[in-house]
Protein backbone atom coordinates (compact mmCIF):
# COMPACT_ATOMS: atom_id res chain seq x y z
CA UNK A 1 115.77 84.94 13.77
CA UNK A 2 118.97 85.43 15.89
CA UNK A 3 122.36 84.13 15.47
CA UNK A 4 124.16 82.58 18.14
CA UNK A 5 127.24 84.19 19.53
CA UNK A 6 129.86 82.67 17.27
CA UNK A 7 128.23 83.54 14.24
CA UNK A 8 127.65 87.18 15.27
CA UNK A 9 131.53 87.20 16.16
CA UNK A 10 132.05 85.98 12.94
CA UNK A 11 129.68 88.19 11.05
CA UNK A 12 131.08 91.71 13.06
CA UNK A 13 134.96 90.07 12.17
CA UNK A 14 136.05 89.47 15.58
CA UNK A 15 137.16 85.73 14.77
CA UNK A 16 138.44 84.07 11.94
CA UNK A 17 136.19 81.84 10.10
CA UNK A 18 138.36 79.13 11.20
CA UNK A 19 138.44 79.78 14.91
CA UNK A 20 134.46 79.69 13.93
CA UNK A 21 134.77 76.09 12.89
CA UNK A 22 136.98 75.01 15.32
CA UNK A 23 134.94 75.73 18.14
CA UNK A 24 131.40 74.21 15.97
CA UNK A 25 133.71 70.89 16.05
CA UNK A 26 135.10 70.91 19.48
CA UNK A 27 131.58 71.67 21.10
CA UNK A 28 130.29 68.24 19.22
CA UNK A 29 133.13 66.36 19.80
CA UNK A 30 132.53 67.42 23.75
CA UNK A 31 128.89 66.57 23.33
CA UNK A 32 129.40 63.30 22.25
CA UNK A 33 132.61 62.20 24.43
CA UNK A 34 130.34 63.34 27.35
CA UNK A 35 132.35 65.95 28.64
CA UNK A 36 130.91 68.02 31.32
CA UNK A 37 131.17 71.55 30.21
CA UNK A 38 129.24 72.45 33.78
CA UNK A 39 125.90 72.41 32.12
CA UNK A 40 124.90 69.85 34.23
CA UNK A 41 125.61 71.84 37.52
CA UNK A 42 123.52 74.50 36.07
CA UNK A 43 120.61 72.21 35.31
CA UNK A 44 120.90 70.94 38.91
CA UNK A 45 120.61 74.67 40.20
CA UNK A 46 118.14 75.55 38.29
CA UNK A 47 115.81 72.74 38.53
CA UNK A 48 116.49 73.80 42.79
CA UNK A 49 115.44 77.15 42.01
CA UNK A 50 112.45 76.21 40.30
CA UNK A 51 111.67 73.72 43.06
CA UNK A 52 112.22 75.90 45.91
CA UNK A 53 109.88 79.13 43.63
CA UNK A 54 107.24 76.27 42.86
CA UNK A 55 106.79 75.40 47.10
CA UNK A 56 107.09 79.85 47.29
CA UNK A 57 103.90 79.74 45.11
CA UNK A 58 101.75 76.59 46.55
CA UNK A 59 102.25 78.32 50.09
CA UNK A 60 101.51 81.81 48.82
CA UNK A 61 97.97 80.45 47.23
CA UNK A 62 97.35 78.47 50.07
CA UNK A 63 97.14 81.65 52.03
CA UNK A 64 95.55 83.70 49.19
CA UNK A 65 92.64 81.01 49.81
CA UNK A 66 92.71 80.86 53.45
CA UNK A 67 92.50 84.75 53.38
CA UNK A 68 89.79 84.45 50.73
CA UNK A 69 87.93 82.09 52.99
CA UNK A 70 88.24 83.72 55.71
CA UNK A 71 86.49 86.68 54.52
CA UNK A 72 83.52 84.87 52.28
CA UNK A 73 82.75 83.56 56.49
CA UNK A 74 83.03 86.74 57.64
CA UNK A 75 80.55 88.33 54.52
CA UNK A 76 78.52 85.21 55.38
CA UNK A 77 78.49 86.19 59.47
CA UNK A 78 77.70 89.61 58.58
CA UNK A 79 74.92 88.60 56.09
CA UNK A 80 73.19 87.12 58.57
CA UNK A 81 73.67 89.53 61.57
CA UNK A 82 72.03 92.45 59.29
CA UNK A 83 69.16 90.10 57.38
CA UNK A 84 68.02 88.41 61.19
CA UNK A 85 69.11 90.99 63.85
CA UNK A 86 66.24 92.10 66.29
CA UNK A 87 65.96 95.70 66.50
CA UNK A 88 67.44 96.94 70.03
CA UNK A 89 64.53 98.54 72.28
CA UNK A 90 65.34 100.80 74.55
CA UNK A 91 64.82 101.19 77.99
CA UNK A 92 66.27 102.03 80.97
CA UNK A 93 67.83 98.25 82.08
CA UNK A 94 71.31 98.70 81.47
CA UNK A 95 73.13 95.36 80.09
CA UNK A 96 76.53 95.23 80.00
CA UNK A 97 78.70 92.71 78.27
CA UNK A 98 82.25 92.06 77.40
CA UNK A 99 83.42 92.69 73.92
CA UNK A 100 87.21 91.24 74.12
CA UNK A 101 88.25 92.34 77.05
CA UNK A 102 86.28 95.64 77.28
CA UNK A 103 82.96 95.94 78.80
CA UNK A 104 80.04 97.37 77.02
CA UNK A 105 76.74 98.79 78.46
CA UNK A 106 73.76 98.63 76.45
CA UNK A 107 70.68 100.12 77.63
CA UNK A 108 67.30 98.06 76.48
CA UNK A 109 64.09 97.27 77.87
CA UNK A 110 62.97 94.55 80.51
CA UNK A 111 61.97 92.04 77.99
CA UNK A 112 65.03 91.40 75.91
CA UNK A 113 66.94 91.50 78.98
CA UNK A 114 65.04 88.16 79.84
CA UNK A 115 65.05 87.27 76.73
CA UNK A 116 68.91 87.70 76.36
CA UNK A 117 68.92 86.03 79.77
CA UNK A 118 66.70 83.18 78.79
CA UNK A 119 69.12 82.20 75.79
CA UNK A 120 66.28 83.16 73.58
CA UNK A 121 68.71 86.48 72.02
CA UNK A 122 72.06 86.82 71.86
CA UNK A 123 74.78 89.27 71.26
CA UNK A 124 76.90 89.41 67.87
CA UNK A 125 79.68 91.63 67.66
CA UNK A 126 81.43 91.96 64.14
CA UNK A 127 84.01 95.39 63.26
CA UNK A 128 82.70 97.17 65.88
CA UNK A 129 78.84 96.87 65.75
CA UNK A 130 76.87 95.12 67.70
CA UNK A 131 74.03 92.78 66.89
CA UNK A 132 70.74 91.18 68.89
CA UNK A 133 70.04 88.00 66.87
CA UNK A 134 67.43 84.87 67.68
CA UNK A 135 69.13 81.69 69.28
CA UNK A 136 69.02 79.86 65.85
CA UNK A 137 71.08 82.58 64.29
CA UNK A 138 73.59 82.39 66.81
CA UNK A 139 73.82 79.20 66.47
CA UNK A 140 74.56 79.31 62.68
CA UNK A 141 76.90 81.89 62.81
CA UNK A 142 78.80 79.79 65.84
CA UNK A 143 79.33 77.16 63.01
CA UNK A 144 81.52 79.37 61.57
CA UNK A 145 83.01 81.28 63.59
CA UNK A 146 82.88 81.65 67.09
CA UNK A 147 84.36 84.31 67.93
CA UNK A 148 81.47 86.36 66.81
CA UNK A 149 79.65 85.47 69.41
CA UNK A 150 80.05 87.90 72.51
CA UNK A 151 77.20 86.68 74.40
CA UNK A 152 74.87 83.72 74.07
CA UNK A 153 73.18 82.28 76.72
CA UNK A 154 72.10 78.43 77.09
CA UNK A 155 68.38 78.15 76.94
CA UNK A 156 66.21 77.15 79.60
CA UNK A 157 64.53 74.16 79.50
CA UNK A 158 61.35 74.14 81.51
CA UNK A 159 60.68 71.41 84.00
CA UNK A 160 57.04 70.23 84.47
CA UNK A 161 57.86 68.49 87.05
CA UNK A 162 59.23 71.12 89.00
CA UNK A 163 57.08 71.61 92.30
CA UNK A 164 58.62 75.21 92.55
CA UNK A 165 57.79 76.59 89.21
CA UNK A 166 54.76 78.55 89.95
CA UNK A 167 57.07 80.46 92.76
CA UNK A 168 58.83 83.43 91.49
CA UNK A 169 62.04 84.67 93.23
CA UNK A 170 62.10 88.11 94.56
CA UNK A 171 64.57 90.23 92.43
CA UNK A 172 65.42 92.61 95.38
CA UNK A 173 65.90 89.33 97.46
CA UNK A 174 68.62 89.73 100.35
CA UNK A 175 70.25 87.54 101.83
């Protein structure tokens, strides 16, 4: 075990053995008098410090799990994408969509154009690939995060009602 200060002065002959007692009585006659010795000032500062380091490390985990979060979604987003993507045909229909501010051409055939039209596909983009997944997949990943989504459509609802329906519109239509 170590000794305290005084008795190493002591012990390597820097003080007098009384100048050793003397000080042993003063510091209990301070303690119990209640004389502030500025210990109390240095409790107060520390007990700030360890305040102010305490709300340093609740923020710091906060983001450590926000961050961690963050990616388990995006493994989650990415899971999907890969397990329910539908593989791109392609054809000679160029599609082209926006990926953040940059447009994208995709070339693929005439019937997941419609069906990208139609709502029935849409497009996933996650760290630079580019996904064709089913409506319901979309919609999944939209829970939890929408950004993800570059392109998904709103599904048509057929209307039996409509007296038009068995008319199709010309696609090279002019007007």
């Amino acid at each position: 075990m170590s000794l305290s200060l005084r008795d190493q002065l002591l012990k390597a002959g820097a003080v007098s053995k009384k100048q050793h007692q003397q000080a042993r009585t003063q510091k209990k006659k301070d303690r119990k008098s209640g004389k502030d010795d500025g210990s109390a000032a240095n409790k107060a500062a520390a007990q700030k410090t360890r305040e102010e380091q305490a709300a340093r490390d609740r923020e710091l985990n906060r983001q450590r799990e926000e961050e961690r979060t963050r990616k388990a979604i995006q493994a989650q987003i990415r899971q999907l994408a890969s397990d329910h993507q539908v593989a791109k045909e392609e054809g000679e229909t160029p599609y082209r969509f926006n990926d953040r501010g940059t447009i994208k051409k995709w070339y693929i055939s005439e019937k997941q154009l419609d069906r990208i039209a139609n709502g029935q596909l849409a497009v996933i983009g996650l760290d630079d690939q580019y996904y064709l997944v089913p409506y319901r997949i979309a919609e999944k990943i939209a829970e939890r995060d929408e950004s993800a989504i570059l392109v998904l459509n709103t599904r048509k609802e057929v209307d039996e009602d409509d007296p038009y329906a068995d008319y199709q519109i010309p696609d090279d239509l002019m007007w």
